[in-house]
C-alpha atoms as a PDB file:
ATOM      1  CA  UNK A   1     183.356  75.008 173.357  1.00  0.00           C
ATOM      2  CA  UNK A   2     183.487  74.684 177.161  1.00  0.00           C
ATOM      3  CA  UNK A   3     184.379  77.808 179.775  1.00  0.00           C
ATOM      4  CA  UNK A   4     186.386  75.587 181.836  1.00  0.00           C
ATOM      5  CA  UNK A   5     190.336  76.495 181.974  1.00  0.00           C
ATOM      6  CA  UNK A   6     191.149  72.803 182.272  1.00  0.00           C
ATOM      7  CA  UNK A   7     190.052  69.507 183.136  1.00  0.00           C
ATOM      8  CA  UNK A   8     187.617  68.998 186.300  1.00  0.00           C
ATOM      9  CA  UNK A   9     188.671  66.691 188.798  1.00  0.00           C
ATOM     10  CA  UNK A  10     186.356  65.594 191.540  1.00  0.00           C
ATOM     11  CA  UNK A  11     187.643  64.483 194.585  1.00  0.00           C
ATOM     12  CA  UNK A  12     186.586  61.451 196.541  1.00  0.00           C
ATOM     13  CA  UNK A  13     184.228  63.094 199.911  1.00  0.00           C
ATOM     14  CA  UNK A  14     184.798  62.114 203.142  1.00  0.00           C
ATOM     15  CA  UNK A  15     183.197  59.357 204.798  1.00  0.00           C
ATOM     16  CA  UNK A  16     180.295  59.309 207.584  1.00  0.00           C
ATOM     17  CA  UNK A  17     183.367  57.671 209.693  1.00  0.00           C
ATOM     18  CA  UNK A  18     185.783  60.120 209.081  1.00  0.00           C
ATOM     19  CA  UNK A  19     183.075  62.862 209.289  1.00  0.00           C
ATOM     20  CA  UNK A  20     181.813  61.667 212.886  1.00  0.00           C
ATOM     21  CA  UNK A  21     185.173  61.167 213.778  1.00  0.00           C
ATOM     22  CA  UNK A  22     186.440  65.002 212.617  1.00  0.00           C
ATOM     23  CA  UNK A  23     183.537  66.949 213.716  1.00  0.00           C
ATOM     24  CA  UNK A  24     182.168  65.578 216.758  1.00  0.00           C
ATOM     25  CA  UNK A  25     184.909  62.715 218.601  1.00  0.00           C
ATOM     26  CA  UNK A  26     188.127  64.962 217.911  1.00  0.00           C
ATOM     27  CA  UNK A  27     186.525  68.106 219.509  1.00  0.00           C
ATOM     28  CA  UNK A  28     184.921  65.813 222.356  1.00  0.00           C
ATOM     29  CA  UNK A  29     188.176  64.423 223.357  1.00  0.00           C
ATOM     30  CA  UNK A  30     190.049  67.338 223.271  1.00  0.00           C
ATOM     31  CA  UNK A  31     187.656  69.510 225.332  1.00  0.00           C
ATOM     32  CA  UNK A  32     187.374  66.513 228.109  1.00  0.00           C
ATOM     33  CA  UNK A  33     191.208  66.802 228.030  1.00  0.00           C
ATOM     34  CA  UNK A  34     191.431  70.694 228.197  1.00  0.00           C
ATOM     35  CA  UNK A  35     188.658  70.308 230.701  1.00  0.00           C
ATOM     36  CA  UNK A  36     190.348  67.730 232.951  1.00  0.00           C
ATOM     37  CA  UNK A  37     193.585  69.756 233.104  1.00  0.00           C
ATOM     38  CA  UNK A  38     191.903  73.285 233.888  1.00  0.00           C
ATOM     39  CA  UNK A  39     189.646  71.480 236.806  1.00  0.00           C
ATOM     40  CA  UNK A  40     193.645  69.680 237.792  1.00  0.00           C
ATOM     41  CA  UNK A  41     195.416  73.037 238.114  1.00  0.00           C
ATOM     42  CA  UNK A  42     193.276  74.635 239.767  1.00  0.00           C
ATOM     43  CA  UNK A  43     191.247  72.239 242.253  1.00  0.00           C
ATOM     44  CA  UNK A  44     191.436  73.564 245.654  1.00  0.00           C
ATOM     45  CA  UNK A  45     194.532  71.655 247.338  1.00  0.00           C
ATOM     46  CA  UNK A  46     193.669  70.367 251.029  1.00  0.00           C
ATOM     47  CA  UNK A  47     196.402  71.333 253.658  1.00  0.00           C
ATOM     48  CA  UNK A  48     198.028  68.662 255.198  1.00  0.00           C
ATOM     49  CA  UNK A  49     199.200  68.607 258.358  1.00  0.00           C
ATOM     50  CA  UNK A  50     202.197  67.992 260.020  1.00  0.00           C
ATOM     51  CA  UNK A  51     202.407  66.139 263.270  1.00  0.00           C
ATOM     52  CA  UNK A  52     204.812  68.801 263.798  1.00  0.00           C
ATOM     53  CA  UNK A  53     202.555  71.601 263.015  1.00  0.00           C
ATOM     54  CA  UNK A  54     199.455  70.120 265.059  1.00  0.00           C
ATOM     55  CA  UNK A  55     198.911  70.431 268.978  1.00  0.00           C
ATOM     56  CA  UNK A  56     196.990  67.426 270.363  1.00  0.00           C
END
């Protein structure tokens, strides 16, 4: 007579692909991203001048 409730199904694992990918190029790309945009927004912006604004 067996404990089990019902009938135990194993499910396929994931791949070494799939793994690499989910774990390690997913979180890569999205912290370059989120990196790229902070370092965007708030890179120091350089004045520019106006030949209007400017003495010679």
């Amino acid at each position: 007579m067996s404990r089990n409730e019902g009938p135990i199904v194993e499910l396929p694992g994931i791949s070494v692909i799939e793994t690499v990918v989910t774990f390690f190029v997913i979180p890569t790309v999205m912290f370059v991203v989120i990196s790229v945009l902070a370092y965007a927004m708030s890179k120091p912006r350089t004045a520019k001048t106006s030949t209007l604004t400017t003495i010679e």
